[in-house]
N, C-alpha and C. Protein backbone atom coordinates (compact mmCIF):
# COMPACT_ATOMS: atom_id res chain seq x y z
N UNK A 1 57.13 141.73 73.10
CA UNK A 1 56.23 142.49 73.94
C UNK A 1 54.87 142.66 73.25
N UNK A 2 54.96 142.35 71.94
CA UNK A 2 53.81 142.96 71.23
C UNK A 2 52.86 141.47 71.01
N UNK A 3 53.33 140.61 71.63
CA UNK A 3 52.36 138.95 71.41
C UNK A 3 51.98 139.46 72.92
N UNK A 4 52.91 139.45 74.35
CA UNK A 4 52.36 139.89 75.61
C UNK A 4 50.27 141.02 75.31
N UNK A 5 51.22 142.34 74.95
CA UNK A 5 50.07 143.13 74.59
C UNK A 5 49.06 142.73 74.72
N UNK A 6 48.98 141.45 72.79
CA UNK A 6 47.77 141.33 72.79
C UNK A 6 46.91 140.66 73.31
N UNK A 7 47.91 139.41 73.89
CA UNK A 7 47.12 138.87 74.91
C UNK A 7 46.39 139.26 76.06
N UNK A 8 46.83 140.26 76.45
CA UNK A 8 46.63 140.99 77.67
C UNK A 8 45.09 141.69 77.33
N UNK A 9 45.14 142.07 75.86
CA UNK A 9 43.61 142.93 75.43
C UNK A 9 42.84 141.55 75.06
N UNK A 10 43.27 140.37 74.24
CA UNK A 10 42.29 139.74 74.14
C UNK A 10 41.94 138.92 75.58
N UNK A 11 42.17 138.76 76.88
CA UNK A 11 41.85 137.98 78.08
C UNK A 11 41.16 139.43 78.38
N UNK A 12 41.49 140.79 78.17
CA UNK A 12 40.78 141.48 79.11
C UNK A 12 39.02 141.28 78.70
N UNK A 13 39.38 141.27 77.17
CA UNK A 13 37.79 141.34 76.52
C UNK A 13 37.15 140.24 77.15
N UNK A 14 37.49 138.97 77.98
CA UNK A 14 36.46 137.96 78.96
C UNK A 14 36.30 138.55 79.61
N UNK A 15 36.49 139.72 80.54
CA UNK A 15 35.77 140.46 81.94
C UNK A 15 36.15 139.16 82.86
N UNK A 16 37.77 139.11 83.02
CA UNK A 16 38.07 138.07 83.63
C UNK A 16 38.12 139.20 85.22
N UNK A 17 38.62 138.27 86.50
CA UNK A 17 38.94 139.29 87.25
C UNK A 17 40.28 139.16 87.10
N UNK A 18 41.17 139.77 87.93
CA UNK A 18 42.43 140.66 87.90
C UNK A 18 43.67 139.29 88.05
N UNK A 19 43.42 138.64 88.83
CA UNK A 19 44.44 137.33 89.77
C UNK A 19 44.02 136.60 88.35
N UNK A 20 42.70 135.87 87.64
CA UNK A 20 42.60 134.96 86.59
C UNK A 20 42.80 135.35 85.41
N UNK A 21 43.02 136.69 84.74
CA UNK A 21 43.58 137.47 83.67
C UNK A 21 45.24 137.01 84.62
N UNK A 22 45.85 137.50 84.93
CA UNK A 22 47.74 137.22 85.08
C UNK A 22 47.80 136.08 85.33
N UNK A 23 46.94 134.54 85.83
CA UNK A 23 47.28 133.44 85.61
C UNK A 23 47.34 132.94 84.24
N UNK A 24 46.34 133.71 83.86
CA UNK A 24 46.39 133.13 81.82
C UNK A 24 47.29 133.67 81.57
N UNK A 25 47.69 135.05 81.60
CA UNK A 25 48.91 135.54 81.05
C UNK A 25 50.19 135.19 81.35
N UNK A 26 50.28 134.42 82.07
CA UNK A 26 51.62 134.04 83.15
C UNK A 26 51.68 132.50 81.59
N UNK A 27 50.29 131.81 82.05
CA UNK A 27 50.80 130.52 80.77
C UNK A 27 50.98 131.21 79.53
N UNK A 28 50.81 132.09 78.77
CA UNK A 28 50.90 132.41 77.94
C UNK A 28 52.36 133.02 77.78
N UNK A 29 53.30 133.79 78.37
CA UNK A 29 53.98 134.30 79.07
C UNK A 29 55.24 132.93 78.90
N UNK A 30 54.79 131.80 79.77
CA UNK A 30 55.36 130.27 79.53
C UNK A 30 55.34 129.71 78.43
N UNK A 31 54.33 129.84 77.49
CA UNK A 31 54.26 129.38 76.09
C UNK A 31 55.60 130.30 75.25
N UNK A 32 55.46 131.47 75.06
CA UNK A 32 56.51 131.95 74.73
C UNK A 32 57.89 131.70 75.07
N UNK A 33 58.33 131.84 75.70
CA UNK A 33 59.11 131.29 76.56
C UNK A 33 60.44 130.20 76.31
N UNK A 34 59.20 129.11 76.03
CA UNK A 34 59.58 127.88 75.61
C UNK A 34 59.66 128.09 73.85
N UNK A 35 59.02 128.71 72.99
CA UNK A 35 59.15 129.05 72.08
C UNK A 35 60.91 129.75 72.00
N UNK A 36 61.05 130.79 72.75
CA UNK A 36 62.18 131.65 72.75
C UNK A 36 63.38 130.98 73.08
N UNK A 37 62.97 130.00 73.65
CA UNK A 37 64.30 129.10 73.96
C UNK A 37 65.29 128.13 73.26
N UNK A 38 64.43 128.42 71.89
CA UNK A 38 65.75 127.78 70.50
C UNK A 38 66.15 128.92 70.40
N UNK A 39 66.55 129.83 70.53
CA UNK A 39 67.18 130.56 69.67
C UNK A 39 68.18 130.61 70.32
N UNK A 40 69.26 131.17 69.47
CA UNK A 40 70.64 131.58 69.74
C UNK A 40 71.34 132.23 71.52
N UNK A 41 71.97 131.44 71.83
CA UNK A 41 72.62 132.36 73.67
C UNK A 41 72.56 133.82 73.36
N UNK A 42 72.16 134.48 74.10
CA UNK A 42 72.94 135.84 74.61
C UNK A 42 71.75 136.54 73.18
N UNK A 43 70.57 135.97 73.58
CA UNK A 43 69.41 137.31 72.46
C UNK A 43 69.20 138.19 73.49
N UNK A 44 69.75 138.71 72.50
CA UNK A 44 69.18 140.65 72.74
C UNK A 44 67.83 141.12 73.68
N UNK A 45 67.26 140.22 73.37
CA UNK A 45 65.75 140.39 73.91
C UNK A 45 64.75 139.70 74.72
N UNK A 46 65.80 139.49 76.04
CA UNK A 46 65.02 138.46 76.92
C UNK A 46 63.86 138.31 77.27
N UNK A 47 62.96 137.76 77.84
CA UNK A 47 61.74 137.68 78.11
C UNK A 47 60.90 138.23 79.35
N UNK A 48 61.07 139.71 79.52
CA UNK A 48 60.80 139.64 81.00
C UNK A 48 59.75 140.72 81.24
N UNK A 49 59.07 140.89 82.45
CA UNK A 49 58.17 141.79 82.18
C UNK A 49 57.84 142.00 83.45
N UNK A 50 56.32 143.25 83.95
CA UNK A 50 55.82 143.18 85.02
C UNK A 50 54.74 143.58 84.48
N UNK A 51 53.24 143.32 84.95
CA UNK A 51 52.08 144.17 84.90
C UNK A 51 51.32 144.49 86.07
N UNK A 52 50.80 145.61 86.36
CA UNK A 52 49.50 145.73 86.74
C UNK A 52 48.24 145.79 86.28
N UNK A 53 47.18 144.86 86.56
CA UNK A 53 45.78 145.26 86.42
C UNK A 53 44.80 145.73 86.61
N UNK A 54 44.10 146.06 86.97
CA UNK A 54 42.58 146.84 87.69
C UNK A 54 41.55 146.75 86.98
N UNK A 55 40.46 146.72 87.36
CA UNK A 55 38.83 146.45 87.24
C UNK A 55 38.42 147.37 87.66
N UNK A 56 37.73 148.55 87.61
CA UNK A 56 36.68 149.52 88.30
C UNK A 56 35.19 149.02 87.91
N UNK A 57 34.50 149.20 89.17
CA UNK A 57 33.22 149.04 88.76
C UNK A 57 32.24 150.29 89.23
N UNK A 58 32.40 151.23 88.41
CA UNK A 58 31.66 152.12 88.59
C UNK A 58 30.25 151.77 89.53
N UNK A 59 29.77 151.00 89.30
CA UNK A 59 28.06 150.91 89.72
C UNK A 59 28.48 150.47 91.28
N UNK A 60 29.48 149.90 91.83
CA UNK A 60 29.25 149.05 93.35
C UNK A 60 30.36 149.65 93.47
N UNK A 61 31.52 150.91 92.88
CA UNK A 61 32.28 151.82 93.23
C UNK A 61 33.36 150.84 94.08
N UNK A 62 33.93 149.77 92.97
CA UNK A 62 34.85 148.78 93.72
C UNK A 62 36.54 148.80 92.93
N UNK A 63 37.30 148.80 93.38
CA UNK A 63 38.30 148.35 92.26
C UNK A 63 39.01 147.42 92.98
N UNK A 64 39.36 146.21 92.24
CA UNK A 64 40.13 145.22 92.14
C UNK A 64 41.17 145.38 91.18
N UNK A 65 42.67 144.65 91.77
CA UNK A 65 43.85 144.32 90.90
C UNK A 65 44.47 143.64 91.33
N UNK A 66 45.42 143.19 90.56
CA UNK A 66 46.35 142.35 91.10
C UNK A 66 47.97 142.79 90.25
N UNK A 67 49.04 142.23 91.00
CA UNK A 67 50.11 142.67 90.23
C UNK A 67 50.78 141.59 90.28
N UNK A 68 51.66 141.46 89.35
CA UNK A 68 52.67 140.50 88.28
C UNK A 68 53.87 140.87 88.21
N UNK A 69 54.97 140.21 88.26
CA UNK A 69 55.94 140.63 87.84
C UNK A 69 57.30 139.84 87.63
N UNK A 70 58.62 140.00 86.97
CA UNK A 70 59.34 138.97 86.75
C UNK A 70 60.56 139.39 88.25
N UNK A 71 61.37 138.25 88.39
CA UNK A 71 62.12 138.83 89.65
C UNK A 71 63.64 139.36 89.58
N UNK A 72 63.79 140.19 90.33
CA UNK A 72 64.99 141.11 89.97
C UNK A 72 65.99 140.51 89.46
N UNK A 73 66.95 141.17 88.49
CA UNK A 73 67.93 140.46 87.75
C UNK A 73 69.42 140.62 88.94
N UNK A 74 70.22 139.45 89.19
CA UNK A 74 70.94 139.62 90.21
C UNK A 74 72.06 140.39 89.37
């Protein structure tokens, strides 16, 4: 969760908007992923997540977001 994080602060620092910040994070998200996938069956610590984002723009009093998320575990 803590590689997610930082990605999440270093894409925010581009002043991306909301939908193109969670497409980067989604590949990034996939990069891991595929990383996590040597390891041993049955880790402890699957890969899953949800976010929301938002943008306020004070000056044109707008907010934009978008939301993310992984899909329910059956």
């Amino acid at each position: 969760m803590g590689r997610i994080q930082t990605a999440v602060h270093s894409l925010a620092a581009l002043d991306l908007e909301p939908d193109e910040l969670l497409a980067r994070l989604n590949d990034t998200a996939i990069s891991l992923a595929q990383e996590r996938a040597v390891l041993p069956a049955g880790d402890p610590m699957p890969l899953t997540g949800s976010c929301a984002y938002a943008v306020y723009d004070p000056l044109a009093q707008t907010c934009t977001s978008a939301l993310a998320g992984h899909p329910p575990h059956p």
